[in-house]
Structures are given as structure tokens and as C-alpha cells.
Protein backbone atom coordinates (compact mmCIF):
# COMPACT_ATOMS: atom_id res chain seq x y z
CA UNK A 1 -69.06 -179.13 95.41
CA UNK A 2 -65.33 -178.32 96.49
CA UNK A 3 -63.81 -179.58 99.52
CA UNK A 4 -60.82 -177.83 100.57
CA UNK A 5 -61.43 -176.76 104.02
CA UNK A 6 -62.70 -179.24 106.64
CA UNK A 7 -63.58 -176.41 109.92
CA UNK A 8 -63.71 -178.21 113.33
CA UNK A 9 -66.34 -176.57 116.03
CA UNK A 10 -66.59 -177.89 119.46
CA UNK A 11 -70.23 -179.76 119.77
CA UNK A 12 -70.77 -178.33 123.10
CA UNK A 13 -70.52 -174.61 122.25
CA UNK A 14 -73.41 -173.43 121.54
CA UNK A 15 -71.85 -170.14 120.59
CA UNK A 16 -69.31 -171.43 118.11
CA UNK A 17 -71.59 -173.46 116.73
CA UNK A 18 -73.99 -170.60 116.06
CA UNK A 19 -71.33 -168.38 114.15
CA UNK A 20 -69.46 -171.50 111.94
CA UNK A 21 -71.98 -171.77 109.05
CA UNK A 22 -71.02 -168.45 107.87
CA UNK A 23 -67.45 -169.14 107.63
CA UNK A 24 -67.36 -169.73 104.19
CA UNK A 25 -65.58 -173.54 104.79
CA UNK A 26 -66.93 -176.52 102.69
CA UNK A 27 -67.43 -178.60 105.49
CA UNK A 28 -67.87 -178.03 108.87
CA UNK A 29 -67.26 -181.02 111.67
CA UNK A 30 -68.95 -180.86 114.46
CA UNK A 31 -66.42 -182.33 117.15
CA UNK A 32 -68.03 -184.72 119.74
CA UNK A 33 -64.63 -186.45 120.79
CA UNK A 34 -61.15 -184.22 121.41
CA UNK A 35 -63.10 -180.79 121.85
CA UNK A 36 -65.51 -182.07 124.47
CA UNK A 37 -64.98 -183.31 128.35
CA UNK A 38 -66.12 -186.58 129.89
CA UNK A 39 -69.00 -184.88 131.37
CA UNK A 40 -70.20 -182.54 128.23
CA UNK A 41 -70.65 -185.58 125.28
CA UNK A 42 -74.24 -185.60 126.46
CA UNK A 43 -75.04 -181.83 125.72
CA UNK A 44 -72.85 -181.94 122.70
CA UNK A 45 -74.77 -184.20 121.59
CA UNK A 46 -77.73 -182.36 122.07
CA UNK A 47 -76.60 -179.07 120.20
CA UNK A 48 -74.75 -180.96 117.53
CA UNK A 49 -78.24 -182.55 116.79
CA UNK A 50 -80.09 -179.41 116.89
CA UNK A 51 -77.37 -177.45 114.68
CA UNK A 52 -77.41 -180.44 111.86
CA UNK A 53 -81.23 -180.09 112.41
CA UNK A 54 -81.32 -175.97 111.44
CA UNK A 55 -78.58 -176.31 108.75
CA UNK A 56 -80.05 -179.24 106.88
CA UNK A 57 -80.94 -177.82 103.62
CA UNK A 58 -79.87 -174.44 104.15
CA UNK A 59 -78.24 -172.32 101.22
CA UNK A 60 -74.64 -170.95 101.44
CA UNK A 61 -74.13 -173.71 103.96
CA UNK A 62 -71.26 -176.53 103.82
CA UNK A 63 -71.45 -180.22 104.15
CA UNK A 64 -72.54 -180.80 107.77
CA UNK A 65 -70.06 -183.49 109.46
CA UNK A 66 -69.75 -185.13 112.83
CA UNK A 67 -66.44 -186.46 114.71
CA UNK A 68 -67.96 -189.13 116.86
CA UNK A 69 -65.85 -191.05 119.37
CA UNK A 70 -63.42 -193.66 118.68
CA UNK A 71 -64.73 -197.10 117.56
CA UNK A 72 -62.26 -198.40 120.50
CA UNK A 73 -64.67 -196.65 123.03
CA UNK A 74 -68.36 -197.02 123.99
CA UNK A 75 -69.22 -193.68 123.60
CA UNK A 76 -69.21 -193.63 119.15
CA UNK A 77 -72.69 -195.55 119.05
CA UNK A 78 -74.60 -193.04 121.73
CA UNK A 79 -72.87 -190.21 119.09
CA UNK A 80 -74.21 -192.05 116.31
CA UNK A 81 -77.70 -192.73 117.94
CA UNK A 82 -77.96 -188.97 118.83
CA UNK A 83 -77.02 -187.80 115.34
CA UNK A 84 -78.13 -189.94 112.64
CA UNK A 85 -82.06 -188.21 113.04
CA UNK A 86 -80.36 -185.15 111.38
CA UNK A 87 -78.63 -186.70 108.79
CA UNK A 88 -75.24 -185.39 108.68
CA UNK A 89 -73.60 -185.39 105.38
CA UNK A 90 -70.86 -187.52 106.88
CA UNK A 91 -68.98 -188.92 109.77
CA UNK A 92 -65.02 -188.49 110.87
CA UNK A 93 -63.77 -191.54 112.47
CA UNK A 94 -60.84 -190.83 114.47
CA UNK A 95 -58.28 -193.28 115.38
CA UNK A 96 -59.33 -195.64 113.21
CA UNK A 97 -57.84 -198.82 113.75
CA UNK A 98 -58.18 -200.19 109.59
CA UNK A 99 -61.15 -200.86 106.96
CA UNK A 100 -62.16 -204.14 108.63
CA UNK A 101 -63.33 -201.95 111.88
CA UNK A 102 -64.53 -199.37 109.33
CA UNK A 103 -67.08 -202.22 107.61
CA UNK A 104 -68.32 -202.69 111.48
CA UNK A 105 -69.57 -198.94 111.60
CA UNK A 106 -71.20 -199.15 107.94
CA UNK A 107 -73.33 -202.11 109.09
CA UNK A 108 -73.89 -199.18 112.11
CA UNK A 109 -74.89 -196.72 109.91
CA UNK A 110 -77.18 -198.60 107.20
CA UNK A 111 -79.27 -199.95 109.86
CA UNK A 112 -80.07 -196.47 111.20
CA UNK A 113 -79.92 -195.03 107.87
CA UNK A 114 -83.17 -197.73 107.32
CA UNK A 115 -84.81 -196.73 110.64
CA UNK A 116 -84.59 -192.76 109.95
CA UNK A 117 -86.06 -192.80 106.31
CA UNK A 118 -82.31 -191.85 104.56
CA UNK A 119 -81.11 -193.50 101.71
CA UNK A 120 -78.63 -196.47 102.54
CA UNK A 121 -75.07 -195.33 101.60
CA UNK A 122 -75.89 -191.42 101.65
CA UNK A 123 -73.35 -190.87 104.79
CA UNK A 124 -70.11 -190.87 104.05
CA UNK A 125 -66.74 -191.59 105.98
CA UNK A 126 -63.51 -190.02 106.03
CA UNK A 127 -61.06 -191.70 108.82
CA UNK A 128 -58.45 -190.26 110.45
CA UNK A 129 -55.98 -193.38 109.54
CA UNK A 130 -52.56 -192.22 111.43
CA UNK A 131 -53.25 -191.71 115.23
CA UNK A 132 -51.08 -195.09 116.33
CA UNK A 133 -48.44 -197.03 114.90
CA UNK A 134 -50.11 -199.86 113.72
CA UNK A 135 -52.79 -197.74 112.22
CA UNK A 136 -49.97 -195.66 110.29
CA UNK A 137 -48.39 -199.01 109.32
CA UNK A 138 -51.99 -200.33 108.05
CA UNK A 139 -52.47 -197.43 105.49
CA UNK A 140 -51.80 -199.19 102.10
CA UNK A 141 -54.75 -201.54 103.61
CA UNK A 142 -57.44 -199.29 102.28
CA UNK A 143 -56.16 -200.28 98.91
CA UNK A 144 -57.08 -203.99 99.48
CA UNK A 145 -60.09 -203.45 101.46
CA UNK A 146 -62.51 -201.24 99.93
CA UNK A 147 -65.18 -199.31 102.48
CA UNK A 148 -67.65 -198.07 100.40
CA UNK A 149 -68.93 -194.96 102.26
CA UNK A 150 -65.05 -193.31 102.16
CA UNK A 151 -65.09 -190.62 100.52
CA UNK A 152 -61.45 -189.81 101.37
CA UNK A 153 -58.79 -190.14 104.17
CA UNK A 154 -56.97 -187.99 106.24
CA UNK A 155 -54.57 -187.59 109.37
CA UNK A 156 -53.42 -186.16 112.10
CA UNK A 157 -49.76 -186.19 114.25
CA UNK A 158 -50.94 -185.23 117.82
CA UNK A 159 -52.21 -188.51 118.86
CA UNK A 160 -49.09 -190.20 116.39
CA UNK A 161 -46.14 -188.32 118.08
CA UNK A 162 -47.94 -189.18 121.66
CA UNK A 163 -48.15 -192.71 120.59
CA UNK A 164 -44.32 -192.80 119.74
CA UNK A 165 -43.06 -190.81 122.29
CA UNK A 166 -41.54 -187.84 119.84
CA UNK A 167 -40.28 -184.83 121.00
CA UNK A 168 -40.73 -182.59 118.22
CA UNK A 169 -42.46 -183.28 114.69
CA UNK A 170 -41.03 -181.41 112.34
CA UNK A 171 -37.38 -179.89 111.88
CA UNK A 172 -35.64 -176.41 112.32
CA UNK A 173 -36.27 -176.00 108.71
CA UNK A 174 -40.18 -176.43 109.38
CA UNK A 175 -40.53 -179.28 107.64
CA UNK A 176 -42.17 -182.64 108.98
CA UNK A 177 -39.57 -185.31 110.17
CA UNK A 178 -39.49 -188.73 108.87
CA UNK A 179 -42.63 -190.86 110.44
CA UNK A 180 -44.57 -188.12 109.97
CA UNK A 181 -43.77 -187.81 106.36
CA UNK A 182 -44.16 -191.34 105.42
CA UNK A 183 -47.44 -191.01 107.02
CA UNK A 184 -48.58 -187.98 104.87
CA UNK A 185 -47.42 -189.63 101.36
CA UNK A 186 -48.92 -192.81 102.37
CA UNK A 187 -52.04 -190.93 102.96
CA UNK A 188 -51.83 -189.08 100.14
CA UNK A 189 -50.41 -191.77 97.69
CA UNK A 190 -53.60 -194.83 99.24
CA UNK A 191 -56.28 -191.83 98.71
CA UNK A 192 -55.07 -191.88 94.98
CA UNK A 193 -54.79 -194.85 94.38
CA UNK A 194 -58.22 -195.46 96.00
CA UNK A 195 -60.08 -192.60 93.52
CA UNK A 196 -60.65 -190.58 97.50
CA UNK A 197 -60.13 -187.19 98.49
CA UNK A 198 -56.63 -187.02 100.14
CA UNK A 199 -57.58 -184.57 103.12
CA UNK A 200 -53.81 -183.05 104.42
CA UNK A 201 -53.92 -182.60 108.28
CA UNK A 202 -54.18 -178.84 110.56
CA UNK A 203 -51.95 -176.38 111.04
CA UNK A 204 -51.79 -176.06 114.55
CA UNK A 205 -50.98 -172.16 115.13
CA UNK A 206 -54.11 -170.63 114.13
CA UNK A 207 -52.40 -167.40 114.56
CA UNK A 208 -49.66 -167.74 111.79
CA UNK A 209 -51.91 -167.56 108.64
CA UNK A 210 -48.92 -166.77 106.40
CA UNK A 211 -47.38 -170.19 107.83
CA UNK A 212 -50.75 -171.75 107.34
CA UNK A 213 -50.78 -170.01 103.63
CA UNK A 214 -47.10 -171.61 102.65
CA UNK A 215 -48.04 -175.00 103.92
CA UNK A 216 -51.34 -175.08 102.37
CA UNK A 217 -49.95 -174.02 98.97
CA UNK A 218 -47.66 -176.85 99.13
CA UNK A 219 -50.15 -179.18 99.98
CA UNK A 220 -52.26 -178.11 97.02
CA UNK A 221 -48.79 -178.32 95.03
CA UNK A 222 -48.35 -182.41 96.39
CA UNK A 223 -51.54 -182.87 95.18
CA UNK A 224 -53.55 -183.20 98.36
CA UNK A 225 -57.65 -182.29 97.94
CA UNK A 226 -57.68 -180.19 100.92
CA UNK A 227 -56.69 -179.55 104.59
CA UNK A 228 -58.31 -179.31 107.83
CA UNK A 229 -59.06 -176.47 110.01
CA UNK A 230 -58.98 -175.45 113.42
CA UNK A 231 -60.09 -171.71 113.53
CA UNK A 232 -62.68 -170.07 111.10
CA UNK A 233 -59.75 -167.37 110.29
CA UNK A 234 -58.10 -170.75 108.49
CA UNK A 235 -60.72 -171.10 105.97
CA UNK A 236 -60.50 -168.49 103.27
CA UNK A 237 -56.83 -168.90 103.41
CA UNK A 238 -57.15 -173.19 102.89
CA UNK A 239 -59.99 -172.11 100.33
CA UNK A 240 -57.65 -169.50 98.21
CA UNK A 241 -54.38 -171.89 98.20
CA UNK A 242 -56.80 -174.89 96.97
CA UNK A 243 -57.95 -172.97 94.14
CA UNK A 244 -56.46 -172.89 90.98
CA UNK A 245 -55.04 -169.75 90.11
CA UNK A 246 -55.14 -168.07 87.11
CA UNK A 247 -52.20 -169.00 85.45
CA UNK A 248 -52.36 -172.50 86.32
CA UNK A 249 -56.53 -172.43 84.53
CA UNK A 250 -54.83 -170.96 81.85
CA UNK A 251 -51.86 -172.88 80.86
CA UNK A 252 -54.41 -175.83 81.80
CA UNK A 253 -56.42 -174.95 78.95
CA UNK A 254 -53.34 -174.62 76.77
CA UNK A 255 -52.26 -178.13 77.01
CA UNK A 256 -56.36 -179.47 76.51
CA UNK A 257 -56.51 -176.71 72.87
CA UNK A 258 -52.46 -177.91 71.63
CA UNK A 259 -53.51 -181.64 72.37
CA UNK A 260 -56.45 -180.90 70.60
CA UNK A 261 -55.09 -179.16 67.76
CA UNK A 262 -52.91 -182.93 67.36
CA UNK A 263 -55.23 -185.61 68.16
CA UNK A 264 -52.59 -187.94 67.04
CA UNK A 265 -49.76 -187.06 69.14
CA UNK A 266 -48.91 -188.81 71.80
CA UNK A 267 -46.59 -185.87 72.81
CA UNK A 268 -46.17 -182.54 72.04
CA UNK A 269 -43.64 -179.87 72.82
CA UNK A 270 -45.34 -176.15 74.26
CA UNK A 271 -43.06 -173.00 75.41
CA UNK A 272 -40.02 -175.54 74.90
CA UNK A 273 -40.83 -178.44 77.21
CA UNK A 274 -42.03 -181.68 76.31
CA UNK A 275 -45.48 -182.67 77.17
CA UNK A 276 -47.09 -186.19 77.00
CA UNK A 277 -50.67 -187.79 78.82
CA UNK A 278 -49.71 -187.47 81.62
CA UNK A 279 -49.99 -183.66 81.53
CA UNK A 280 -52.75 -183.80 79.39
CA UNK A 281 -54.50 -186.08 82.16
CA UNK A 282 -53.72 -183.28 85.19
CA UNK A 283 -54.93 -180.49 82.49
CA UNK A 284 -58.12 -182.12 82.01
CA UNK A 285 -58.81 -182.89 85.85
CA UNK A 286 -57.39 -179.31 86.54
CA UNK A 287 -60.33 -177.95 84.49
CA UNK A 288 -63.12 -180.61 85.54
CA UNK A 289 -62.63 -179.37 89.15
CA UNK A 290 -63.65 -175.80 88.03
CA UNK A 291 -67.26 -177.87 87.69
């Protein structure tokens, strides 16, 4: 199952929540902690429960996520408590501090897993690894110290250019200034190099779809797995810039038939350019994602 487009929906809206499974994105995240006031966690709660509840098993429906609270607060084990009876397909962690405070919440999650009747494991974890300095800093950690349940990582640069005090995040020319683009290729290189979905962060103006369209293509370009969302009218635009395109299927399949065709060469050359494992590698994995 793809997952290019990660769709947030405030947990207390009953109406949003109501319209989101037929927005075509491969995972929705019901948001329990930016989205929702002091006073409405309880009630989000409540509907986020009650959406998982009617969505679990339902066709043409998305991965079903929550965004709990941050581990540094004690509102993420009342989310979890509330939640875990509908077994969500996974959990966003936001500001998440490293993989050692990661381990804490998948002791959390396989004792509830136990007491609900799920399989131990099935809930997955993608953290949101960028939201302070030291967190940004602590990337490459994820490398050393494997969490079991991540199935990728992600981030964000609200909470980042907060925590640093910037003024502005990225330059005249659009482009993302210098802490925020070591954060993204550290994200995007420790995902790698971890076998995880690298997950590329929003696109804040929900309104600019041909902005969002350029960005998302390059993100697809860098190599990133997909890219959150903020407005429904995101998704088939992050779903159509993460799919391979026709041209790029087909000279895929070039490169798997001419390495083939010479099962002994360790390079070849095709249309004049010089091609060795390495492109016969991204060919192959190009092609595998097609399913």
C-alpha cells in the first residue's frame, strides 16, 4: 500500500472528520495535540475513537493514524488509553525527544496492545524528529538505536524555527535556509539508511497548490517517500507528484530488459550515458513500488 500523502484532521471536528476518508490520502492522522485546545483533548478523544472505530476495516479507506501529545507532557498516555480500543494503524509522535524516549512508548503500546486482543508490534510509529535543537542534532541517533515499530520519520519547521528564534525559513528564492535544510537531508539521509519511509514535511499555504505541486515534485525527485498534508485539496496533488510517471516506468523498465539482455555486465551504456548498479538498483525499486 503507497504512502505518499499523510492528511491531518483536527480530532475534535466532528465534521472534518466525517468528510476525510473520502479524500483519497493514504493515511489520514487524526490530530489530538496542535489542532485541539486545552479544554477539547477530552472530546477529541472521544470522536477520534469513534471515527477509528467506523473506519476500521472499511474499503477505499487509508491507514487510520493518531497524533497523540508529546511524550514531554501528561496528556500522550490518556490519548493512548482512549485510542488503542480502535486500533489505529499507527501513532505520530511529535516532538520527539530521540529513540531511547521512543523505546518508553513501545513498552506503552505492547502492554495495551496485550490488554485489547491486537497483535504485539502491529502499531507502528513515525516521529516527528526536528521540533528542537537537540532533537534536530540527535537525528543520525536512529541509526544506532533501532525502534522497532518505526516505520519511517518525518519533520516539521514550525516548532524548529520557534525553538531557534528564526525569522524567516526559507529564502527569497523559496528555498529552505540552512538549519532547515540540514534537518531535511538528515531526515531523509537516517530514514535510508534505516530501510524507513522518509516522510518530507507540509506545505503550509494550502491555497498555492501549484507551489505545493513544485515542491512535492522535488521531494519525490530527492528521494523522499512522501509528504504531509494539511488540507484535503493537498492530497491528489502529493499523490500525482509521488507517482511515477510514465516516462520514468518506462525508461525504468529499459535499464531492468538492457541489464538483462547482459547478465555479465557490470555496466552498460543506453541512449549514450553510462549506466552501472546503481541505476539498475533505483530501476528495480522504481518498478517494485508499482506493487
Amino acid at each position: 500500500m503507497p504512502m505518499r500523502s499523510w492528511l491531518f484532521v483536527p480530532g475534535d471536528s466532528e465534521k472534518k472528520l466525517a468528510k476525510v476518508a473520502g479524500s483519497g490520502a493514504d493515511v489520514v492522522i487524526v490530530d489530538l495535540e496542535d489542532a485541539v485546545a486545552p479544554q477539547a483533548k477530552e472530546t477529541a478523544r472521544r470522536l477520534a475513537r469513534e471515527w477509528l472505530s467506523s473506519q476500521r476495516g472499511a474499503s477505499g479507506t487509508g491507514q487510520r493514524w493518531v497524533r497523540i501529545n508529546p511524550l514531554g507532557t501528561s496528556l500522550w498516555r490518556d490519548d493512548l488509553m482512549a485510542v488503542l480500543p480502535a486500533a489505529p494503524d499507527g501513532i505520530m509522535v511529535p516532538k520527539a525527544a530521540g529513540p531511547a524516549q521512543l523505546q518508553i512508548l513501545a513498552a506503552e503500546l505492547h502492554d495495551l496492545e496485550r490488554r485489547h486482543g491486537l497483535t504485539p508490534g502491529q502499531i507502528r510509529l513515525l516521529p516527528l524528529v526536528s521540533e528542537t535543537p537537540a532533537a534536530a542534532l540527535g537525528i543520525p541517533a536512529y541509526l544506532e538505536t533501532g525502534v522497532p515499530r518505526l516505520a519511517g520519520l518525518t519533520w516539521g519547521a514550525e516548532d524548529l524555527s520557534a525553538a531557534i528564534g528564526a525569522g524567516r525559513k526559507r529564502d527569497a528564492e523559496g528555498h529552505w535556509t540552512d538549519a532547515f535544510r540540514m534537518v531535511r537531508a538528515q531526515v531523509l539521509l537516517t530514514a535510508h539508511a534505516c530501510g524507513l519511509l522518509p516522510i518530507d514535511t507540509l506545505y503550509a499555504d494550502f491555497r498555492d497548490l501549484a507551489g505545493l505541486e513544485r515542491v512535492a515534485l522535488e521531494s519525490h525527485a530527492d528521494g523522499f517517500a512522501g509528504m504531509l498534508a494539511i488540507h484535503p485539496d493537498q492530497v491528489p496533488v502529493i499523490n500525482a507528484a509521488f507517482m511515477p510517471g510514465e516516462a520514468e516506468i518506462a525508461e525504468a523498465r529499459r535499464i531492468v530488459a538492457a541489464f538483462a539482455a547482459a547478465p555479465n555486465a557490470g555496466a552498460l551504456q543506453m541512449d549514450g550515458r553510462m549506466l552501472d548498479q546503481p541505476h539498475l538498483e533505483q530501476a528495480r525499486r522504481l518498478l517494485a513500488s508499482l506493487g
